[in-house]
C-alpha atoms as a PDB file:
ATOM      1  CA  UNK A   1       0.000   0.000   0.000  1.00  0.00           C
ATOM      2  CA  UNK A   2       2.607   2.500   0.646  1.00  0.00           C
ATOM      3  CA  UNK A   3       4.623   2.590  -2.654  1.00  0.00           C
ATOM      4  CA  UNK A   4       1.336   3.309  -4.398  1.00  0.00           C
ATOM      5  CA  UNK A   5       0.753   6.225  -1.942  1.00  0.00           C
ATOM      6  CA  UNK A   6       3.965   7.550  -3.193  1.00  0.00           C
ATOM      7  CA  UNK A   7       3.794   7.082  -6.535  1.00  0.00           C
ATOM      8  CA  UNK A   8       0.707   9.122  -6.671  1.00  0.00           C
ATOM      9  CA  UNK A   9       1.620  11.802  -4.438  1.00  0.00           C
ATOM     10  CA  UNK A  10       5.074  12.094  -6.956  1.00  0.00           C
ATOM     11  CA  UNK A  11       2.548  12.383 -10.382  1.00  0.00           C
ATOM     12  CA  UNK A  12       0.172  15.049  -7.932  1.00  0.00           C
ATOM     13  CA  UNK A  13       3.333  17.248  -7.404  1.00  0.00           C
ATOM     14  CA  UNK A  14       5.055  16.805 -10.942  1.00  0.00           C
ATOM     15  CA  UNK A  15       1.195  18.214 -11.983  1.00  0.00           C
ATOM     16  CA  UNK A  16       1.668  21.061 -10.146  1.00  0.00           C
ATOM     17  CA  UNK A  17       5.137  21.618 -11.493  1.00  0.00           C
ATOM     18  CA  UNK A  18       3.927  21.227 -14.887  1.00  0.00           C
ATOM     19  CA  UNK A  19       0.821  24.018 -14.335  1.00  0.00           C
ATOM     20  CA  UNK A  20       3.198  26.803 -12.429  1.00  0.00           C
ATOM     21  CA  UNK A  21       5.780  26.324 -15.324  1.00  0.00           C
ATOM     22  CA  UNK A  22       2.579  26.734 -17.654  1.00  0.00           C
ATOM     23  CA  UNK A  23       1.221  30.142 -15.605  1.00  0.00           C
ATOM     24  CA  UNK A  24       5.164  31.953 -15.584  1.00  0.00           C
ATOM     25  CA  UNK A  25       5.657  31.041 -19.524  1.00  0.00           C
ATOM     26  CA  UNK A  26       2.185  33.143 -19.978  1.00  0.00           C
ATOM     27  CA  UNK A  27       3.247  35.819 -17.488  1.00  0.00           C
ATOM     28  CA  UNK A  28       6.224  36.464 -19.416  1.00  0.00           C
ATOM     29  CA  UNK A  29       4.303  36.225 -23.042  1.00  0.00           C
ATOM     30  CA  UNK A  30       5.304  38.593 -25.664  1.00  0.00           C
ATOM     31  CA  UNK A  31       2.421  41.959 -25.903  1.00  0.00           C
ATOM     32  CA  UNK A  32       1.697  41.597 -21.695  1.00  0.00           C
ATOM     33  CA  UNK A  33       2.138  45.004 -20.232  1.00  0.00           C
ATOM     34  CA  UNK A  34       3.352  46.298 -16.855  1.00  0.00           C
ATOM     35  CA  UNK A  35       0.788  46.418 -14.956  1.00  0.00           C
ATOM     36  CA  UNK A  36       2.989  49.230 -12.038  1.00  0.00           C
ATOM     37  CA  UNK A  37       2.496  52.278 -13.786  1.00  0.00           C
ATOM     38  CA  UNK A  38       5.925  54.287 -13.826  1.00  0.00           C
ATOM     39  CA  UNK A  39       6.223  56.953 -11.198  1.00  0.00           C
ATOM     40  CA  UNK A  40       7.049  60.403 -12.212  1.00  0.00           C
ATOM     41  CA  UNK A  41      10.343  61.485 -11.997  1.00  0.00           C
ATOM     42  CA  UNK A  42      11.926  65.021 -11.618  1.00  0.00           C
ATOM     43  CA  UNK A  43      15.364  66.694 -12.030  1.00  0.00           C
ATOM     44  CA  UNK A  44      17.667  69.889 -12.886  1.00  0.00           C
ATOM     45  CA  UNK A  45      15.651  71.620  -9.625  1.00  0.00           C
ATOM     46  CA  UNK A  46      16.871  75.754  -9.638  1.00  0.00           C
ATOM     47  CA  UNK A  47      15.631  78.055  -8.068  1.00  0.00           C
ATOM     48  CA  UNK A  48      15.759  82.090  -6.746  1.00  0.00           C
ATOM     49  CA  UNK A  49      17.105  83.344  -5.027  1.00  0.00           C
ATOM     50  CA  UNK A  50      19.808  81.001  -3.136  1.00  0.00           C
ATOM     51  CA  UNK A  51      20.068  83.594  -0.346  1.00  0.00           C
ATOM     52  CA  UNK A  52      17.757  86.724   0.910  1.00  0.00           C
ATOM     53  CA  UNK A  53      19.121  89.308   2.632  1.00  0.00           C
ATOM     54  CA  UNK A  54      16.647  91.933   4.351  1.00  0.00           C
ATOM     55  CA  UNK A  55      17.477  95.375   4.961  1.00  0.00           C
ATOM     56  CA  UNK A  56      14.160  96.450   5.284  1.00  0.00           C
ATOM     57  CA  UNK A  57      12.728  98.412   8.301  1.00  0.00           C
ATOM     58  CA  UNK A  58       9.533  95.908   8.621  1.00  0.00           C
ATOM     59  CA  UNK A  59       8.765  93.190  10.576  1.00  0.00           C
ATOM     60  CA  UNK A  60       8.255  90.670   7.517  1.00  0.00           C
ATOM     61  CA  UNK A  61      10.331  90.327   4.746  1.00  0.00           C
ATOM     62  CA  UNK A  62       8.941  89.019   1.338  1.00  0.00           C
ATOM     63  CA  UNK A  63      11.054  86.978  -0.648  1.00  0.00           C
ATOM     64  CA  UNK A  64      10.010  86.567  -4.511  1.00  0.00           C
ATOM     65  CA  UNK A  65      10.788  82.523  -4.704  1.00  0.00           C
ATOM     66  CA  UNK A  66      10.913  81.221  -8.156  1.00  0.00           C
ATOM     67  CA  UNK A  67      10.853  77.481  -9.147  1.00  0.00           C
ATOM     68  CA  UNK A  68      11.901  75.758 -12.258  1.00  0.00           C
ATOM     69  CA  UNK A  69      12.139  72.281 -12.387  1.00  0.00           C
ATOM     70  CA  UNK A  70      12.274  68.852 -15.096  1.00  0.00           C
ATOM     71  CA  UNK A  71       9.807  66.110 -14.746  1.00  0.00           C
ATOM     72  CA  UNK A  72      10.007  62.981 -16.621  1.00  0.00           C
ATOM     73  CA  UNK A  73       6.424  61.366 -17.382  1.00  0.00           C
ATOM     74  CA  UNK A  74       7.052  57.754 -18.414  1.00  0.00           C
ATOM     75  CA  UNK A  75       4.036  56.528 -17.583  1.00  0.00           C
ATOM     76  CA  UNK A  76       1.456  59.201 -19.624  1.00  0.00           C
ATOM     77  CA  UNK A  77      -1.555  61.280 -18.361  1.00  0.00           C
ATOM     78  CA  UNK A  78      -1.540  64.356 -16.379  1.00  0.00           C
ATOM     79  CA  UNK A  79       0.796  65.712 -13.575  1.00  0.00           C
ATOM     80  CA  UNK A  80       0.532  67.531 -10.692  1.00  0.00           C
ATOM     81  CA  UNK A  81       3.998  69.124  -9.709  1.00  0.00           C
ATOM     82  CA  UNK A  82       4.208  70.975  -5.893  1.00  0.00           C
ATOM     83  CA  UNK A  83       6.186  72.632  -3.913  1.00  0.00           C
ATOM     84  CA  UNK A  84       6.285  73.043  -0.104  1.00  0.00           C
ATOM     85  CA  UNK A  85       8.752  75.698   2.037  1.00  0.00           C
ATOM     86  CA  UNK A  86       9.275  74.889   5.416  1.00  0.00           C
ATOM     87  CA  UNK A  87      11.673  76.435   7.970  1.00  0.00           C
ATOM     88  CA  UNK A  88      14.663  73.762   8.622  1.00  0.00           C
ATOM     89  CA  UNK A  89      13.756  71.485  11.671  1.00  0.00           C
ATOM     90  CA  UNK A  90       9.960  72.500  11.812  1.00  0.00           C
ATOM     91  CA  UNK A  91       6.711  70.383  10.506  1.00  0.00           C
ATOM     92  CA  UNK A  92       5.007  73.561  10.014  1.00  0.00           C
ATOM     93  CA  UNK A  93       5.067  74.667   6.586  1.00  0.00           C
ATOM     94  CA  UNK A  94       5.747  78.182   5.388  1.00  0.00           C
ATOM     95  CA  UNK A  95       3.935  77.784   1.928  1.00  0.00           C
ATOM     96  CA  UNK A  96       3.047  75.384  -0.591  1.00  0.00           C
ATOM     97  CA  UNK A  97       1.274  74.837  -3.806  1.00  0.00           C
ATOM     98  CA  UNK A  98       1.704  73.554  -7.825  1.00  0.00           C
ATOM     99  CA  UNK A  99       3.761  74.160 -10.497  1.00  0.00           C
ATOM    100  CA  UNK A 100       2.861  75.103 -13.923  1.00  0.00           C
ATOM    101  CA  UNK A 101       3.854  72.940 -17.303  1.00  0.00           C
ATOM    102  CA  UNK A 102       5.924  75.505 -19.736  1.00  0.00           C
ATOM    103  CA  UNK A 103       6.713  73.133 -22.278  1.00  0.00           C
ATOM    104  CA  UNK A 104       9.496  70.671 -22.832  1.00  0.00           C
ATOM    105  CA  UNK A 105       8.896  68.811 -19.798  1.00  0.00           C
ATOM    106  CA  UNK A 106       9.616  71.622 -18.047  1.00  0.00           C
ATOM    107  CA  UNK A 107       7.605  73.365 -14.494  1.00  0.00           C
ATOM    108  CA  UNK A 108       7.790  76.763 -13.130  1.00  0.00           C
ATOM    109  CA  UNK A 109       5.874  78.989 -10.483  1.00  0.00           C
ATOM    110  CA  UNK A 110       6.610  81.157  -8.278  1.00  0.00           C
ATOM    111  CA  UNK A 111       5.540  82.376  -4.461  1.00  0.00           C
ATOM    112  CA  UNK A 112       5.478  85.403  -2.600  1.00  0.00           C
ATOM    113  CA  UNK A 113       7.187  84.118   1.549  1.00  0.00           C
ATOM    114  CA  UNK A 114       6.910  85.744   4.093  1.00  0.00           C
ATOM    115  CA  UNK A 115       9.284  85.678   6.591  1.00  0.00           C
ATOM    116  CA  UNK A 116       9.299  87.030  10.009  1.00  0.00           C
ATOM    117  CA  UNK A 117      12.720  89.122   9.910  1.00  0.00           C
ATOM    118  CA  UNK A 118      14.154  87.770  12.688  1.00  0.00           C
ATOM    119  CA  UNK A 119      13.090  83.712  11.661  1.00  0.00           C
ATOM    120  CA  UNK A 120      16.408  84.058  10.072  1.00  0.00           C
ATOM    121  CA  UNK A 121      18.477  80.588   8.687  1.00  0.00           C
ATOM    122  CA  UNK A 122      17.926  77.998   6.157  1.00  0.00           C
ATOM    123  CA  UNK A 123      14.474  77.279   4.093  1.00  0.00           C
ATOM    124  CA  UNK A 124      13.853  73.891   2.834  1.00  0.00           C
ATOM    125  CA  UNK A 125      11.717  73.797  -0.577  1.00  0.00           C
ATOM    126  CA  UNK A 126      10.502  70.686  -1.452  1.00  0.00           C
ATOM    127  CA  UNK A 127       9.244  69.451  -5.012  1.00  0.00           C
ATOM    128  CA  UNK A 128       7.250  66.282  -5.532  1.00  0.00           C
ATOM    129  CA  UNK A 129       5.133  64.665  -8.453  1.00  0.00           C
ATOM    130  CA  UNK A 130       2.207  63.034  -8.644  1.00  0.00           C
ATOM    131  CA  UNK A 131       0.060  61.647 -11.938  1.00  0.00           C
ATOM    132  CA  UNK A 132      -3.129  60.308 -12.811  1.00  0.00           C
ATOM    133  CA  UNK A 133      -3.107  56.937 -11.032  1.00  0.00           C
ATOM    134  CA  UNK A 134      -2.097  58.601  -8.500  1.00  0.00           C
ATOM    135  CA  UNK A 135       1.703  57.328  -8.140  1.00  0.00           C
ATOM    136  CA  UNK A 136       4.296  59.846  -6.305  1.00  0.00           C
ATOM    137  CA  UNK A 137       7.875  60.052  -8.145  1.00  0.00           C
ATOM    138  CA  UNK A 138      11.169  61.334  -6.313  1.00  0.00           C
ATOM    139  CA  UNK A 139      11.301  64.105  -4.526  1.00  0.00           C
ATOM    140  CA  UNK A 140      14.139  67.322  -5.182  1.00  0.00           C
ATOM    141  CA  UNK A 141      14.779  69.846  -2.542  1.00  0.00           C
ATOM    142  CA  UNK A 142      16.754  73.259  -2.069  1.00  0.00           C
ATOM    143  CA  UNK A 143      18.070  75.330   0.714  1.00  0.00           C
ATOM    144  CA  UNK A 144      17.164  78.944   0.591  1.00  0.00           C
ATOM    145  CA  UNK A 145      18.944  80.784   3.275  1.00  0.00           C
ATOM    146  CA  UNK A 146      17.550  83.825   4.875  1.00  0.00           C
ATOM    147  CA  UNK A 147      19.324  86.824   6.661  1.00  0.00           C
ATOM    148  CA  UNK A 148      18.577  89.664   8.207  1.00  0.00           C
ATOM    149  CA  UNK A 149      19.812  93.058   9.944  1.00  0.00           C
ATOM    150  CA  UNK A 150      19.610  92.885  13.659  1.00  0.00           C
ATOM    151  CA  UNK A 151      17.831  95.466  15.399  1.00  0.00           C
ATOM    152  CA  UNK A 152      19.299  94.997  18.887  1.00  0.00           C
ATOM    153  CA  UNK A 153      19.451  92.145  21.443  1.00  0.00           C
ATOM    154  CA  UNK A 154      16.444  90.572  23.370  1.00  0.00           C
ATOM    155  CA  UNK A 155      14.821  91.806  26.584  1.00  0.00           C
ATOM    156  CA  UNK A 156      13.505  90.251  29.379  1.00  0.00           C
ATOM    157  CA  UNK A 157      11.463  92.883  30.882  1.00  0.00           C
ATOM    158  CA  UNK A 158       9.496  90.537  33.714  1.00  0.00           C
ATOM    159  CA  UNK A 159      10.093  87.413  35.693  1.00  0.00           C
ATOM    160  CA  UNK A 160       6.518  86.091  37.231  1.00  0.00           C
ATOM    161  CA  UNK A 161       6.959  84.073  39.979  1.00  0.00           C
ATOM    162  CA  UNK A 162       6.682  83.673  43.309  1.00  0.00           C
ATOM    163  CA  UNK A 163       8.348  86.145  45.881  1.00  0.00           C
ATOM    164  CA  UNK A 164       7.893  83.508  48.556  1.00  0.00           C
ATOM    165  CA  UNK A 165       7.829  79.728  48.323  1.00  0.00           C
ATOM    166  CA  UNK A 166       7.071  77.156  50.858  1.00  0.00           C
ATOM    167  CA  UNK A 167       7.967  73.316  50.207  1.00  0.00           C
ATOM    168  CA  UNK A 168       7.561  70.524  49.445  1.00  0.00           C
ATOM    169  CA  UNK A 169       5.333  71.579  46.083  1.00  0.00           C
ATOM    170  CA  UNK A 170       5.551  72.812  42.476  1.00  0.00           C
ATOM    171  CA  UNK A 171       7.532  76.152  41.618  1.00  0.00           C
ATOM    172  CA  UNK A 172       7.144  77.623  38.289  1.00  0.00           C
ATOM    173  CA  UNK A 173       8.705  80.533  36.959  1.00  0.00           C
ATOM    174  CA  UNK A 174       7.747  82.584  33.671  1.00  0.00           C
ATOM    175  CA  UNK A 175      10.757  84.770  32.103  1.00  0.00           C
ATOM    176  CA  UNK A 176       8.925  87.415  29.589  1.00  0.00           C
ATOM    177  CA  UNK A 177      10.917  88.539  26.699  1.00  0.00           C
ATOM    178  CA  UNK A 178      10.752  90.740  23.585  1.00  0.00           C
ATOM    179  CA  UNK A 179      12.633  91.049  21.139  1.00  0.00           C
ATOM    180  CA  UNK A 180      13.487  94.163  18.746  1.00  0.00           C
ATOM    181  CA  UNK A 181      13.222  92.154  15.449  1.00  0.00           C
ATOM    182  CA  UNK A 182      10.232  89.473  16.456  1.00  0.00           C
ATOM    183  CA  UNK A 183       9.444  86.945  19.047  1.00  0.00           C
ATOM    184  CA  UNK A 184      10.868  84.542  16.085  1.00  0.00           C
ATOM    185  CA  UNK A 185      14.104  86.132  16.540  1.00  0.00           C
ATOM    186  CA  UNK A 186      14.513  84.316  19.934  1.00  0.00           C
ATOM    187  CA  UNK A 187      16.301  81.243  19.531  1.00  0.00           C
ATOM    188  CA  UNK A 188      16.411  80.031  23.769  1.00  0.00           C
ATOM    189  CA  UNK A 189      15.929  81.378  27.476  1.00  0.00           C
ATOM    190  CA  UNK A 190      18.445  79.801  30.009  1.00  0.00           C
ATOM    191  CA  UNK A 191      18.196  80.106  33.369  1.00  0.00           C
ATOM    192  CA  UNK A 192      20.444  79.060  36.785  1.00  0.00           C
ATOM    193  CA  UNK A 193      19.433  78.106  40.121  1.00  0.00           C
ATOM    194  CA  UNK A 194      20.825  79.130  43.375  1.00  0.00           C
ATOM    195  CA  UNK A 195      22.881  76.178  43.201  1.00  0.00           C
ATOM    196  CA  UNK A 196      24.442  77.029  39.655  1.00  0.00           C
ATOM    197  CA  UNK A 197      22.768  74.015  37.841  1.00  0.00           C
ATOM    198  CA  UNK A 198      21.212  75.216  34.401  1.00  0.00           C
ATOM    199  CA  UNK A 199      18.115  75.115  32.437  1.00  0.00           C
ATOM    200  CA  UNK A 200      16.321  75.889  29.820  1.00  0.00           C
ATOM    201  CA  UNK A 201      12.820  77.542  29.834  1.00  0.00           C
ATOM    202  CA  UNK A 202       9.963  76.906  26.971  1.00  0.00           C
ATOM    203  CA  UNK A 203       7.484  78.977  24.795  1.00  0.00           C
ATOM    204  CA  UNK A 204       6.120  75.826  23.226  1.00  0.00           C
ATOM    205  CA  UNK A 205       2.791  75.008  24.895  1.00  0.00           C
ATOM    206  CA  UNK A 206       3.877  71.598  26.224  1.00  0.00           C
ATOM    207  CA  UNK A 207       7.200  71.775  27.950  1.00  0.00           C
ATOM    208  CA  UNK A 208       7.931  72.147  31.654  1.00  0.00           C
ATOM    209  CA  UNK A 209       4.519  73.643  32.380  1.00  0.00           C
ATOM    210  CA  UNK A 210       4.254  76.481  29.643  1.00  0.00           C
ATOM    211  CA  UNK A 211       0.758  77.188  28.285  1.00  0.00           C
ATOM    212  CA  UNK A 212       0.886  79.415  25.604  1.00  0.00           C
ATOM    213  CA  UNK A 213       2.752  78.626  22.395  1.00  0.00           C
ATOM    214  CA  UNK A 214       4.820  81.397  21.083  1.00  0.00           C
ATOM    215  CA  UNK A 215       3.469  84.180  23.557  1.00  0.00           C
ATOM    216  CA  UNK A 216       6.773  85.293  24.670  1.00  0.00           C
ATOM    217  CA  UNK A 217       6.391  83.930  28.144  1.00  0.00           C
ATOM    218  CA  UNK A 218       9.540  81.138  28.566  1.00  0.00           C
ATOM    219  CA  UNK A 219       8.188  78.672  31.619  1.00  0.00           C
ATOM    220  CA  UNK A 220      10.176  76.092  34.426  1.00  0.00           C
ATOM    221  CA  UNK A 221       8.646  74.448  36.494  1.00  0.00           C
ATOM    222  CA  UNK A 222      10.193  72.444  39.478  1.00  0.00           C
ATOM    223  CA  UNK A 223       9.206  69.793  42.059  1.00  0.00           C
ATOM    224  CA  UNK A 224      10.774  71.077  45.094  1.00  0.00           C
ATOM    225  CA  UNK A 225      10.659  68.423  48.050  1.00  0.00           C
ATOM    226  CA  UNK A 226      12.756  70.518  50.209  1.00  0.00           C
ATOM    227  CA  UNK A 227      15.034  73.696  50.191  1.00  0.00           C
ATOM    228  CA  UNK A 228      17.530  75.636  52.517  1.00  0.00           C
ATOM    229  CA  UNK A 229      15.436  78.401  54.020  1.00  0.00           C
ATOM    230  CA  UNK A 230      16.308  81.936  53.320  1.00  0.00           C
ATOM    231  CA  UNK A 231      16.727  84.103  50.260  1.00  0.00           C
ATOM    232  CA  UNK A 232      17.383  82.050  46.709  1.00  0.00           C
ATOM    233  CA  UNK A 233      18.639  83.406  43.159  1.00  0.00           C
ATOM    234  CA  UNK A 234      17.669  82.613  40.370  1.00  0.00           C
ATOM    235  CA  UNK A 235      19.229  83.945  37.098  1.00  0.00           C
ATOM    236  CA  UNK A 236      17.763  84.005  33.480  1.00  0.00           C
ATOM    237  CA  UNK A 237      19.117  85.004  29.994  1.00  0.00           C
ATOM    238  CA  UNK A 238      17.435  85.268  26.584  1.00  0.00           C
ATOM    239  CA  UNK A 239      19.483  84.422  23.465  1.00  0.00           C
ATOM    240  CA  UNK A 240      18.278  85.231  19.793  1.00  0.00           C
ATOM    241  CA  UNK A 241      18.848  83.842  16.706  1.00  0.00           C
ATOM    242  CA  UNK A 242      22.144  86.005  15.682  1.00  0.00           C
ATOM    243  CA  UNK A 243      23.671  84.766  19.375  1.00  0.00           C
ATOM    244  CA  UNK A 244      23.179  87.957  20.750  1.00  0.00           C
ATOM    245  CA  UNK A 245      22.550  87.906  24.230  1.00  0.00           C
ATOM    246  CA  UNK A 246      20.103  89.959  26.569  1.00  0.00           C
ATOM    247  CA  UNK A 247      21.017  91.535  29.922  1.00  0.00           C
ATOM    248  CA  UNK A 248      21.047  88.846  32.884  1.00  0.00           C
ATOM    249  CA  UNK A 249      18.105  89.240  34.709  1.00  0.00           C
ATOM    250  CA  UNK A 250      18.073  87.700  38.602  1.00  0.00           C
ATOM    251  CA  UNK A 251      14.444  86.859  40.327  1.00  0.00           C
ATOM    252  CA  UNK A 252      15.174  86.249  44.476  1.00  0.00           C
ATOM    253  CA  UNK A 253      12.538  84.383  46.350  1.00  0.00           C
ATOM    254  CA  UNK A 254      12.578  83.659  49.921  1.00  0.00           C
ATOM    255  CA  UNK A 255      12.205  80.200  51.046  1.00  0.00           C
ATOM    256  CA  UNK A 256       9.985  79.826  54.131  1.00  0.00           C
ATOM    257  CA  UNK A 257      10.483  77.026  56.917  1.00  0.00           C
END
């Protein structure tokens, strides 16, 4: 009984064999197309200017970006070319939208930025392609890089906080700062407790207790189990985006027993 059992097992499996070498002869017939449509893809990205430099007396500078790009269209149909600007390291972006066919595979537009004069650095500008079945190519980016005058230093005109504190609880402290070219002209706010450890305060809305995003007011805040009693210093500075430093600013609180 059992060499019978493999005999037709071995005639089941050469069947199969025979069909799967059947199938992959007819998937590799002459006249049968791709059926991945071929991506977009773009190249010989220029664009002005490379750098801005703003003189101006304003608070925004506007920077006339043009865009000229090549896009290769293997796979037929219709295109849709953008562009997105973003300030280097953020998610936000500072302006996007499409590109314009001129002819000879060619795409140009243009945009208007602007730019806080004191959100000075590098711009990334982004180019992507999409067509008709809806498949996205390569991307090409540039670097635009923005500069500015400065108009003088940062300021911290106010420290909020307590003037006494009691522990054990929570102690937060608010630094308030301006800036002469733009609260986007202030790159960090440092401070330095009585003991001469640092750290750094936040206008982002999550960090370290802050509320407000972008408001100017830079917030710590510490769990304090227990402290020496008596007067404690604290010291702050503000530091902009050219590395020009405010005036140090101290806040002393008196710790109760």
């Amino acid at each position: 009984m059992r060499p019978r059992l493999l005999v037709r097992t071995t005639a089941f499996l050469s069947g199969v064999l025979a069909l799967m070498i059947a199938l992959s002869a007819c998937d590799s017939a002459p006249g049968t197309g791709n059926l991945i449509p071929t991506p977009p893809s773009l190249s010989d990205f220029s664009f002005t200017p490379i750098e801005f430099v703003y003189d101006g007396a304003g608070d925004t500078a506007l920077i006339p970006l043009q865009m000229d790009v090549a896009v290769a269209n293997p796979g037929g149909g219709s295109l849709q070319v953008q562009y997105f600007v973003r300030r280097e390291f953020s998610t936000e972006l500072l302006a996007q939208g499409t590109l314009s066919g001129v002819g000879g595979g060619r795409y140009q537009g243009g945009e208007m930025l602007a730019v806080p004069r004191g959100e000075i650095g590098l711009y990334v500008i982004t180019i992507t392609a999409v067509n008709d079945s809806g498949n996205t190519g390569n991307e090409v980016t540039g670097l635009l890089r923005f500069a500015s005058e400065n108009l003088g230093p940062p300021v911290i005109t106010e420290i909020d906080g307590p003037m006494e504190f009691q522990p054990p609880g929570q102690l937060r402290l608010i630094a308030v700062v301006t800036d002469p070219d733009g609260l986007g002209n202030i790159a960090r706010v440092d401070g330095e407790t009585p003991t001469g450890a640092p750290f750094e305060m936040f206008d982002d809305g999550l960090s370290l207790g802050d509320e407000v995003a972008g408001d100017g007011r830079y917030t710590a805040t510490f769990d304090v189990p227990s402290a020496t009693p008596g007067e404690q210093t604290f010291t702050f500075i503000a530091t902009d985006n050219f590395g020009v430093e405010s005036e140090q600013v101290s806040f002393t609180i008196t710790i109760l027993p």
